[in-house]
C-alpha atoms as a PDB file:
ATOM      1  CA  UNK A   1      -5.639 -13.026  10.578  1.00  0.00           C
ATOM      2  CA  UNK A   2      -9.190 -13.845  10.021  1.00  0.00           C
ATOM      3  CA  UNK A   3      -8.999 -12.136   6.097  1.00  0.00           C
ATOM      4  CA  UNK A   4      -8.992 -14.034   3.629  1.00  0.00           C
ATOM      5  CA  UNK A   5      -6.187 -15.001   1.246  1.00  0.00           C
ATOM      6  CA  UNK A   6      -5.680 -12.177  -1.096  1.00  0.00           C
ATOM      7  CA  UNK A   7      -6.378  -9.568   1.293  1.00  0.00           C
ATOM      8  CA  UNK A   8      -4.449  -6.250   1.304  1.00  0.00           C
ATOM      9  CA  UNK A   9      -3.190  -6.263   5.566  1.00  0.00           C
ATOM     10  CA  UNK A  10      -0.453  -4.120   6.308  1.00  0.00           C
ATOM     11  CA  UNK A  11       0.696  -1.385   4.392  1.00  0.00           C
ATOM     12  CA  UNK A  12       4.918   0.007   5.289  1.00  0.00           C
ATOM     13  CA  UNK A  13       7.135   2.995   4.167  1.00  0.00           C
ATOM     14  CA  UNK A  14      10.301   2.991   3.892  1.00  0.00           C
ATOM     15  CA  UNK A  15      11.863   6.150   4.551  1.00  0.00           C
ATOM     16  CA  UNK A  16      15.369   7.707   4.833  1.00  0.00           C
ATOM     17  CA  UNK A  17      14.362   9.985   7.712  1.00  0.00           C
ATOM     18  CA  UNK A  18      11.285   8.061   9.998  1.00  0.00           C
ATOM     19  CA  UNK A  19      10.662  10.982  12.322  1.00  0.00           C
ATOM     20  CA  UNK A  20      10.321  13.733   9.710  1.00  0.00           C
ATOM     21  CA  UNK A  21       8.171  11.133   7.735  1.00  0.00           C
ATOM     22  CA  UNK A  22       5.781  10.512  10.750  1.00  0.00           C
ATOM     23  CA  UNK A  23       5.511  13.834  11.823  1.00  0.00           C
ATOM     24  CA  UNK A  24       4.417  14.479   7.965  1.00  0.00           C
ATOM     25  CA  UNK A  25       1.942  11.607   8.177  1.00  0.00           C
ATOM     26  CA  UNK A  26       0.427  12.718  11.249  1.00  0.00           C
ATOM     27  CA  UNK A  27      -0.139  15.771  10.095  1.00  0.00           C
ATOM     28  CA  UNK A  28      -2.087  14.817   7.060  1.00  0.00           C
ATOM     29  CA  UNK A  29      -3.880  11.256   8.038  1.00  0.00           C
ATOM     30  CA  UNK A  30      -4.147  11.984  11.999  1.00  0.00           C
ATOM     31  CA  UNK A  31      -1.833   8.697  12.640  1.00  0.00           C
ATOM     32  CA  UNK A  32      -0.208   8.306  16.274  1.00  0.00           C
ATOM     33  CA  UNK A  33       2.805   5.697  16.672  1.00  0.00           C
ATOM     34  CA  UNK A  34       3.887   3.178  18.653  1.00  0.00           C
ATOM     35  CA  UNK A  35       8.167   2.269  18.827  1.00  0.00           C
ATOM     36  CA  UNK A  36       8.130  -1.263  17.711  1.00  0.00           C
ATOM     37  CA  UNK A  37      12.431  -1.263  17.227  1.00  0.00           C
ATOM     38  CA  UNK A  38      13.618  -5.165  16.272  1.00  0.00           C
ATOM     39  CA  UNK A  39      17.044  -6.650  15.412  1.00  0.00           C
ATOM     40  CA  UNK A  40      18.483  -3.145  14.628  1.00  0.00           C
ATOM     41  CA  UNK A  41      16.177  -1.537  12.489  1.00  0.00           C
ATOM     42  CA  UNK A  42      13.882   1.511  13.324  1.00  0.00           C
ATOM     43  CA  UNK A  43      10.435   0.582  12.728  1.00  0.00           C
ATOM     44  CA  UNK A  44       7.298   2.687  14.137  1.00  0.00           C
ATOM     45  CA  UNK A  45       3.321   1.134  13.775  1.00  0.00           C
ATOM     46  CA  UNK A  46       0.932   4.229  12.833  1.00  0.00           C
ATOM     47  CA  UNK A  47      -2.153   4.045  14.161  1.00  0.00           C
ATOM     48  CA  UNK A  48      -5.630   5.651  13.329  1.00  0.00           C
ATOM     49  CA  UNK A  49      -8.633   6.046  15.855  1.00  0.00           C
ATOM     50  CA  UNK A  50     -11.765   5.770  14.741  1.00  0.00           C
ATOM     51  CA  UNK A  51     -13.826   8.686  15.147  1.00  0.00           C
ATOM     52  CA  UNK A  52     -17.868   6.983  15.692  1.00  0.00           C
ATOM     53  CA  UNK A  53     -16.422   4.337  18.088  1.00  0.00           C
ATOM     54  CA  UNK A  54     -12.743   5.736  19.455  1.00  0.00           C
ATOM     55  CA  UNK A  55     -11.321   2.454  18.655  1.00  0.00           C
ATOM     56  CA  UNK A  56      -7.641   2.291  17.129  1.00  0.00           C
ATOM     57  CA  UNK A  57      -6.706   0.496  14.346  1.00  0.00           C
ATOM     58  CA  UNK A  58      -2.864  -0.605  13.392  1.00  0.00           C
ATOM     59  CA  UNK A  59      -2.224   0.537   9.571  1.00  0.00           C
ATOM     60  CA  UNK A  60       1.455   0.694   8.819  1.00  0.00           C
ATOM     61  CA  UNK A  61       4.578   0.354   9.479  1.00  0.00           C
ATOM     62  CA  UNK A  62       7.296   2.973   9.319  1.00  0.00           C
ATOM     63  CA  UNK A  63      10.983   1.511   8.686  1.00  0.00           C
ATOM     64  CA  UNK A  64      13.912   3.629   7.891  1.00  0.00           C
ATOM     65  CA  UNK A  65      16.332   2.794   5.742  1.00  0.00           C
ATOM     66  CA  UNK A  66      19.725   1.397   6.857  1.00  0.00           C
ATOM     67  CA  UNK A  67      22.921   2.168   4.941  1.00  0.00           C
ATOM     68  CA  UNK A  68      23.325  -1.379   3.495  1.00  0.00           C
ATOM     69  CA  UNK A  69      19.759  -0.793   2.146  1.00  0.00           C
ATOM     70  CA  UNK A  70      20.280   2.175   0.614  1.00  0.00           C
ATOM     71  CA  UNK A  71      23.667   0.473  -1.033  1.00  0.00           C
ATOM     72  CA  UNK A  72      21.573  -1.847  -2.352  1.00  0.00           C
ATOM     73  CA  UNK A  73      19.688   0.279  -3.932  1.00  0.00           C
ATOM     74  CA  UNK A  74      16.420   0.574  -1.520  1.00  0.00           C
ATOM     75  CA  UNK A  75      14.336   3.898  -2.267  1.00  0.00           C
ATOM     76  CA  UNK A  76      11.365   5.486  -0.444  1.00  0.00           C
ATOM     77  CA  UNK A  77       8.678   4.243  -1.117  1.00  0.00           C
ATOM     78  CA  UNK A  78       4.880   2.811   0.115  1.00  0.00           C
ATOM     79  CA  UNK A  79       4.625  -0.758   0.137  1.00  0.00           C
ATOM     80  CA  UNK A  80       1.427  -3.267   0.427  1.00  0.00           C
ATOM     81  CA  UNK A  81       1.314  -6.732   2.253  1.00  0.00           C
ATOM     82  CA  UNK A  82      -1.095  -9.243   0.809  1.00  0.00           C
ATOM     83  CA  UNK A  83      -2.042 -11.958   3.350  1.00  0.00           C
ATOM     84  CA  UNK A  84      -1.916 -15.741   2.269  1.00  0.00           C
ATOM     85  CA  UNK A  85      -2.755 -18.773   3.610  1.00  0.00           C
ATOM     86  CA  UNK A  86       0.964 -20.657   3.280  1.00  0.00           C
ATOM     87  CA  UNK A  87       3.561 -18.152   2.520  1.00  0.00           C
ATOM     88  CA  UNK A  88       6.569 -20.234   1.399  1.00  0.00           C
ATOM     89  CA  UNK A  89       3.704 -22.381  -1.129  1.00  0.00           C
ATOM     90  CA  UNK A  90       3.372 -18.960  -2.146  1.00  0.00           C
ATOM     91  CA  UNK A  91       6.577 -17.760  -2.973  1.00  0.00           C
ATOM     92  CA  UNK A  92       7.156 -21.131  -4.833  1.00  0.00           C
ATOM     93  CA  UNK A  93       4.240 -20.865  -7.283  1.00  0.00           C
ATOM     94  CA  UNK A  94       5.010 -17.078  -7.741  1.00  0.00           C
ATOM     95  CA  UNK A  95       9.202 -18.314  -8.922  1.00  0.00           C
ATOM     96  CA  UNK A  96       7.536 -20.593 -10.797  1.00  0.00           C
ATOM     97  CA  UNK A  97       4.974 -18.419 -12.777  1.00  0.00           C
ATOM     98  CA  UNK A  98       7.827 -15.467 -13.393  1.00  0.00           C
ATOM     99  CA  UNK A  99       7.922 -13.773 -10.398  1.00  0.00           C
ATOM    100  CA  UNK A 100      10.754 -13.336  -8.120  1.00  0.00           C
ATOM    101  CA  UNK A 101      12.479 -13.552  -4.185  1.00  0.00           C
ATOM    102  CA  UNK A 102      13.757 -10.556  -2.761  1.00  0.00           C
ATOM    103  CA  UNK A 103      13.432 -11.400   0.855  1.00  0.00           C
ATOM    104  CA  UNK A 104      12.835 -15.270   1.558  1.00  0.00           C
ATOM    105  CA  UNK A 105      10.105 -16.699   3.996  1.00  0.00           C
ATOM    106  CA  UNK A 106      11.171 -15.571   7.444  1.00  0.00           C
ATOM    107  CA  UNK A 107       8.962 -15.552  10.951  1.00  0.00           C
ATOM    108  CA  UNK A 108       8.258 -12.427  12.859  1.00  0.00           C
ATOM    109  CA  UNK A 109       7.131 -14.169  16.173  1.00  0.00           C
ATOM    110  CA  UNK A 110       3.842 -13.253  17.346  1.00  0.00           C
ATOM    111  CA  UNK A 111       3.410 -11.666  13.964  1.00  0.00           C
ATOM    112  CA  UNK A 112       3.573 -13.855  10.797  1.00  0.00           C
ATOM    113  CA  UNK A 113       5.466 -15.310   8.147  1.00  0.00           C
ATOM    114  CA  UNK A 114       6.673 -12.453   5.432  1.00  0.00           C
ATOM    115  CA  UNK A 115       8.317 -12.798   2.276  1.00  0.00           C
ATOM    116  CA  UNK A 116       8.887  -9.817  -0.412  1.00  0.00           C
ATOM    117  CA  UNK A 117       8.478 -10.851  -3.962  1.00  0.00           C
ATOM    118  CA  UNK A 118       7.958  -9.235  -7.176  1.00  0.00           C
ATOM    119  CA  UNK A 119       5.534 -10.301 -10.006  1.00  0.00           C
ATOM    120  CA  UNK A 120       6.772 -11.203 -13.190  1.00  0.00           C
ATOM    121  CA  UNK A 121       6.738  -7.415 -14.515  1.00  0.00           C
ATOM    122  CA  UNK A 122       9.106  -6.369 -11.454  1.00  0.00           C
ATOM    123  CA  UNK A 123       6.324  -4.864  -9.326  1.00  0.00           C
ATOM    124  CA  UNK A 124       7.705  -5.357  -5.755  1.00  0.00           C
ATOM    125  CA  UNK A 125       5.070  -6.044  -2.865  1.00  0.00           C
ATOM    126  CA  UNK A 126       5.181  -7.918   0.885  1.00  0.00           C
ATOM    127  CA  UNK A 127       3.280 -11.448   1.522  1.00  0.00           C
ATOM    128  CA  UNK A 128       1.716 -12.116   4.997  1.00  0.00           C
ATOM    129  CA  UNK A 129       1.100 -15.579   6.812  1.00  0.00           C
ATOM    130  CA  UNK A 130      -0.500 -14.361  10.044  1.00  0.00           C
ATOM    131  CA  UNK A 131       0.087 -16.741  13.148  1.00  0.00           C
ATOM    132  CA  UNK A 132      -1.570 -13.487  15.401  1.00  0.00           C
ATOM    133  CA  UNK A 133      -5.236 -14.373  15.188  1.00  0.00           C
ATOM    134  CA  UNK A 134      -5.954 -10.945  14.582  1.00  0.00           C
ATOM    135  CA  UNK A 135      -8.277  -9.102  12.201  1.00  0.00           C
ATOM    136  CA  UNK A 136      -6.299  -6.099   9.980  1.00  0.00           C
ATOM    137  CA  UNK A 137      -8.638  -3.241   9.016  1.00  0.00           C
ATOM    138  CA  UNK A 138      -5.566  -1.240   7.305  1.00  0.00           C
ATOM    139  CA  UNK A 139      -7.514  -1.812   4.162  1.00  0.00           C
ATOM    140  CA  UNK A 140     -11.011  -0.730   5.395  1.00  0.00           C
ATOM    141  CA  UNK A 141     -13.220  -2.613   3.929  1.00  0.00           C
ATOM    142  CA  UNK A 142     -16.051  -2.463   5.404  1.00  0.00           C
ATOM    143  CA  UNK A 143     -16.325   1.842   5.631  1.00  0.00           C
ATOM    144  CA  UNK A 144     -14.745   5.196   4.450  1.00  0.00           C
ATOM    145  CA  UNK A 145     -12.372   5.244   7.548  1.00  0.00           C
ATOM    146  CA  UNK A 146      -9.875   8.008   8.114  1.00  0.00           C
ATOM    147  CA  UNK A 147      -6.476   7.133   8.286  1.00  0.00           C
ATOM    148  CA  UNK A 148      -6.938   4.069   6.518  1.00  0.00           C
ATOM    149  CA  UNK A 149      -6.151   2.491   3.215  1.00  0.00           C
ATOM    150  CA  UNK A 150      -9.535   2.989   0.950  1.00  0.00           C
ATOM    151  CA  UNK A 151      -7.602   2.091  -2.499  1.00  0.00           C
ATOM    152  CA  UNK A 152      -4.728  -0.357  -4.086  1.00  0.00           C
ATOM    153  CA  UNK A 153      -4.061   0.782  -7.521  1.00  0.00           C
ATOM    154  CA  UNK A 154      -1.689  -1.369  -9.919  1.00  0.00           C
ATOM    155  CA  UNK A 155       0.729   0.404 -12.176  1.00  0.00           C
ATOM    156  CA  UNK A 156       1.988  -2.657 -14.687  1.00  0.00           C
ATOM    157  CA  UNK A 157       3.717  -2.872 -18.005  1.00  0.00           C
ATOM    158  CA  UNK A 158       1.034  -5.804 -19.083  1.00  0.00           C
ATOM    159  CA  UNK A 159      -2.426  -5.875 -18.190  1.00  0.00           C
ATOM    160  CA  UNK A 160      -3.218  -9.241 -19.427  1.00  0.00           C
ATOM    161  CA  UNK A 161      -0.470 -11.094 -17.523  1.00  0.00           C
ATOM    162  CA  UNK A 162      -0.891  -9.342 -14.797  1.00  0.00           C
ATOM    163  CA  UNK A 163      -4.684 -10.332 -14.552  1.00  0.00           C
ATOM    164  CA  UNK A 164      -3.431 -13.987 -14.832  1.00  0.00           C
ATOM    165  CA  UNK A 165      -0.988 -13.593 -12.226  1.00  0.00           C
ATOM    166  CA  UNK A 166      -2.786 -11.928  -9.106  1.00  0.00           C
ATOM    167  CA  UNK A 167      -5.870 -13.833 -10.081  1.00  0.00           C
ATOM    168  CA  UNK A 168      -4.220 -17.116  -9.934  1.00  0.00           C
ATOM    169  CA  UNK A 169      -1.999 -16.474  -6.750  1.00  0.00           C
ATOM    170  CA  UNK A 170      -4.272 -14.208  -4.671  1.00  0.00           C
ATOM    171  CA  UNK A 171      -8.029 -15.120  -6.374  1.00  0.00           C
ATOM    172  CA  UNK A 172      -8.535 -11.414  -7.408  1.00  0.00           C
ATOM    173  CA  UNK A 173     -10.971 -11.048 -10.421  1.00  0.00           C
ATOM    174  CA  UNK A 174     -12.229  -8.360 -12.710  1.00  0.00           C
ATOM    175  CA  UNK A 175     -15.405  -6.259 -11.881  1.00  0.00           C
ATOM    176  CA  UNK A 176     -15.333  -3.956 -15.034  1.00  0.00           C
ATOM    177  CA  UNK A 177     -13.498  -1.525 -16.941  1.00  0.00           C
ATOM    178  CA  UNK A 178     -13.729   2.100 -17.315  1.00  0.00           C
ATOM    179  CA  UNK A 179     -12.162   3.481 -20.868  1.00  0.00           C
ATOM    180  CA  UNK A 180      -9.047   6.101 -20.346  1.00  0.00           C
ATOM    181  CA  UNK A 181      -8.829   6.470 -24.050  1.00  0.00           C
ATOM    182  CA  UNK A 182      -5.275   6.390 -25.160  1.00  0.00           C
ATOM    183  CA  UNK A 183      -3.970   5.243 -21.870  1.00  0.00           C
ATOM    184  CA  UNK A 184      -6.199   1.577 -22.047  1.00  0.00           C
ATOM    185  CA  UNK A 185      -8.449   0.630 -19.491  1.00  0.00           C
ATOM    186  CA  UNK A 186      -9.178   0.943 -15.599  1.00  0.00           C
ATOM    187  CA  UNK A 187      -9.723  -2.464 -14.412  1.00  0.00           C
ATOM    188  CA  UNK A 188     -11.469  -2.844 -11.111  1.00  0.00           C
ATOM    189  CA  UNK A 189      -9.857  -5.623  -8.987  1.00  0.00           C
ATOM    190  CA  UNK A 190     -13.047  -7.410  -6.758  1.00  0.00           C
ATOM    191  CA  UNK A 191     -12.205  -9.692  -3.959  1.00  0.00           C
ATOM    192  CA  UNK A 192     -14.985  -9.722  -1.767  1.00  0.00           C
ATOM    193  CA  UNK A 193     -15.711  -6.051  -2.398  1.00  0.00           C
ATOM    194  CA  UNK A 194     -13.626  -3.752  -5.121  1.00  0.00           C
ATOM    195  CA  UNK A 195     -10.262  -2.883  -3.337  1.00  0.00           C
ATOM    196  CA  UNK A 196      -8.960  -1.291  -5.771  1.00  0.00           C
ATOM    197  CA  UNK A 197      -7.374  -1.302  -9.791  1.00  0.00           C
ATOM    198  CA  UNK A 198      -5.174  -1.918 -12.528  1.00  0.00           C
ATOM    199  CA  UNK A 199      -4.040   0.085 -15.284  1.00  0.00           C
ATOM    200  CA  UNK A 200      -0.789   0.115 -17.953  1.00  0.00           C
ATOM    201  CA  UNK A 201       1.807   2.381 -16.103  1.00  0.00           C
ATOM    202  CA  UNK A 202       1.703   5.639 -17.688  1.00  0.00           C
ATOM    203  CA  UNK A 203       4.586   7.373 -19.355  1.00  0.00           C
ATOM    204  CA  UNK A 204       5.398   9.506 -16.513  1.00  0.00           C
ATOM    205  CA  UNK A 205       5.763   6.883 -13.802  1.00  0.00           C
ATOM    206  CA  UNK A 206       9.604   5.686 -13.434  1.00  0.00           C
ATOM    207  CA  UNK A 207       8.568   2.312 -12.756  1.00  0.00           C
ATOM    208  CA  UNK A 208       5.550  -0.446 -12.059  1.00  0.00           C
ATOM    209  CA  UNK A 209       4.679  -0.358  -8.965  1.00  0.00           C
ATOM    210  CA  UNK A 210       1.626  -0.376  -6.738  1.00  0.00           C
ATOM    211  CA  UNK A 211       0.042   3.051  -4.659  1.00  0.00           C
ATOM    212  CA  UNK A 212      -1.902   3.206  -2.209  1.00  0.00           C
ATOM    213  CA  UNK A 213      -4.137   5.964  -1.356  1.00  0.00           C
ATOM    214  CA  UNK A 214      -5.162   6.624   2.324  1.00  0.00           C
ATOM    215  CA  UNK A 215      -8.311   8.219   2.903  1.00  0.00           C
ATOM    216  CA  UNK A 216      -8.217  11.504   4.836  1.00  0.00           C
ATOM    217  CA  UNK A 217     -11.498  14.079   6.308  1.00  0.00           C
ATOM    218  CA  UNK A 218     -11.151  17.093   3.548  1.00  0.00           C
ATOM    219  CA  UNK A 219      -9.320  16.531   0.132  1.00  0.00           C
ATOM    220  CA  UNK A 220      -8.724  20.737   0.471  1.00  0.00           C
ATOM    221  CA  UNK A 221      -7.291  21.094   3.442  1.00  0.00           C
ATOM    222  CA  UNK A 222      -5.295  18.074   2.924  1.00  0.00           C
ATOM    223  CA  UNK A 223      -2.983  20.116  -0.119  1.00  0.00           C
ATOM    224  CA  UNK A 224      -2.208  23.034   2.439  1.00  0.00           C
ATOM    225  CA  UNK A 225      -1.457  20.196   5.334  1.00  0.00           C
ATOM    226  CA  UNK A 226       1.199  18.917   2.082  1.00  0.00           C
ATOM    227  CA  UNK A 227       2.906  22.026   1.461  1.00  0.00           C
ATOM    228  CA  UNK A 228       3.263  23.286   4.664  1.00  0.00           C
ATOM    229  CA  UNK A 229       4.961  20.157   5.950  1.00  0.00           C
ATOM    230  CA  UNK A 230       7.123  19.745   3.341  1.00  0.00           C
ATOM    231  CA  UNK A 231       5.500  17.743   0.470  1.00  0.00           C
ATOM    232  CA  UNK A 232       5.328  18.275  -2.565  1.00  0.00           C
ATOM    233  CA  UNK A 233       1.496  17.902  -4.978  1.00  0.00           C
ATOM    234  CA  UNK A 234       2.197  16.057  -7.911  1.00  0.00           C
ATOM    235  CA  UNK A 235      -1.325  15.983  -8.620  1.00  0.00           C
ATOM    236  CA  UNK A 236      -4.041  18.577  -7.326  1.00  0.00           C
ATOM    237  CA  UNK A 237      -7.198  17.666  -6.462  1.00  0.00           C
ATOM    238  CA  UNK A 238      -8.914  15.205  -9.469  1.00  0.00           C
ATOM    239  CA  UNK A 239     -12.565  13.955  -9.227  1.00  0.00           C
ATOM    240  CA  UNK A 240     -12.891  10.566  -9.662  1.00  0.00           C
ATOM    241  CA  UNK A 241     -16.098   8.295  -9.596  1.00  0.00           C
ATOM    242  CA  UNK A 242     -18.448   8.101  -6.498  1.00  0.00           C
ATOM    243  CA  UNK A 243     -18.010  11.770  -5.972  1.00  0.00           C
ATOM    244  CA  UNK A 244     -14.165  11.746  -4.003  1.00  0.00           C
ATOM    245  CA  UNK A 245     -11.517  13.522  -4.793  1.00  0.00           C
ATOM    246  CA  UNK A 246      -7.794  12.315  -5.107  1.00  0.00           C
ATOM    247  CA  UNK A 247      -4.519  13.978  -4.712  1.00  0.00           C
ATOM    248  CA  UNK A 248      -1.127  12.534  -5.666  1.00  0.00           C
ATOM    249  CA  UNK A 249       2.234  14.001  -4.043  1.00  0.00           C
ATOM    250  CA  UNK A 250       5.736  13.303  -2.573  1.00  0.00           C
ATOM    251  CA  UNK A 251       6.552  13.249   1.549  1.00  0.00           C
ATOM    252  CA  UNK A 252       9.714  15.067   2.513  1.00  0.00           C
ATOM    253  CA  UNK A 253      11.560  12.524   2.118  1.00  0.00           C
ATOM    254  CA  UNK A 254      10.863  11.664  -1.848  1.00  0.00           C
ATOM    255  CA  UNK A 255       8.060   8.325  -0.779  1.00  0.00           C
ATOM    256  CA  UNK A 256       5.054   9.003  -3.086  1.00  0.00           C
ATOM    257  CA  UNK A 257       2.371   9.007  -1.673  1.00  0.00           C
ATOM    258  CA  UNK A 258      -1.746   9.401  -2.339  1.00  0.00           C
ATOM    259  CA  UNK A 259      -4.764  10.360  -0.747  1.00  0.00           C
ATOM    260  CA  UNK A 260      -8.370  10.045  -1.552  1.00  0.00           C
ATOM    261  CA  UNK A 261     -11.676  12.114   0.382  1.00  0.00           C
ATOM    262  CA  UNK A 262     -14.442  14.635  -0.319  1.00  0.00           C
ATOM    263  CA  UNK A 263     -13.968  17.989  -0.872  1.00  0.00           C
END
């Protein structure tokens, strides 16, 4: 791809049931899907059109979870690929700084080189080496774009070593704080522009993880679209800085999820 190292460039759920999960998603982030089956597993790519220009942009995948997955252990959940420049260098340095190999190095012809790791506090995520030549705007960037990925937020058991870690593997640095009182700090991840934060993982939250919050047209109509479909709101609407308003919930099939938009 033509991002740079560090970038956030795919984004995939896992899911025990894909076609209830992408009717759900179409519903609520106006994504359409392409079959893109390999090797035995289900996997769908959701797509989002661009409303000024009617161009349509790949965001994520959709992969459903096969039984020896789910043996194993594998839950719903949102996932985030970060694109590097050499992906088994990568996984290397990441061993060797505490972090860990779930999936090794392996090609997807056409596609890239993917590995899934996990930092040294456990928090799972994808790496990326494209080979396509192509340009991802899953994480948009450069606008508010519908459908897309406007926010990467880091749940993590250690603030400081985390900082160390994603800034030292990915270049990432720190673009301010904002004080949450007993629950630490809001650190604001820059690369390029802000793409998103890191905080301590709060009490409630099971585990460290990362979530991603998609950005949809009305933050109101998006909690009926929820309920009605048959997700749950974990959250209701919160205002958060810059005027937009965020909503936290499950999909039917127990991923959580987020979304971020006006009012």
């Amino acid at each position: 791809m033509s991002n740079k190292e560090g970038d956030f460039v795919w984004y995939e759920l896992l899911t025990t049931d894909s076609a209830k999960a992408r009717e759900f998603y179409s519903k609520i982030l106006g994504w359409t899907y392409t079959d893109n089956a390999m090797d035995g597993f289900s996997y769908w790519l959701a797509t989002a059109k661009d409303a000024d220009t009617g161009e349509s942009h790949e965001i994520a995948g959709v992969m459903e979870l096969t039984p020896d997955m789910l043996e194993a252990g594998a839950q719903p959940a949102w996932m985030g690929y970060i694109g590097v420049d050499n992906a088994d260098a990568t996984v290397a340095a990441v061993k060797a700084d505490g972090g860990g190999e779930h999936i090794p190095p392996t090609d997807i012809p056409g596609i890239g080189r993917f590995a899934m790791i996990h930092d040294p506090q456990g928090v799972i995520f994808y790496i990326m080496q494209d080979t396509s030549g192509g340009h991802s705007l899953a994480f948009a960037a450069d606008k508010p774009r519908i459908g897309h990925c406007a926010w990467n937020e880091l749940y993590t058991t250690d603030q400081t070593a985390a900082w160390e870690f994603y800034s030292k593997h990915f270049g990432w640095s720190k673009d301010g704080e904002m004080d949450m009182g007993p629950m630490g700090t809001y650190d604001f991840i820059r690369h390029g522009g802000v793409i998103g934060a890191m905080m301590h993982k709060p009490e409630q939250q099971p585990v460290a993880c990362w979530q991603f919050y998609f950005r949809v047209a009305s933050i109101e109509a998006v909690v009926t679209t929820i309920t009605e479909n048959g997700g749950q709101v974990l959250m209701p609407p919160q205002e958060v800085p810059g005027g937009d308003f965020i909503v936290v919930g499950l999909d039917p099939t127990g991923a959580a999820f987020a979304v971020v938009g006006t009012k």
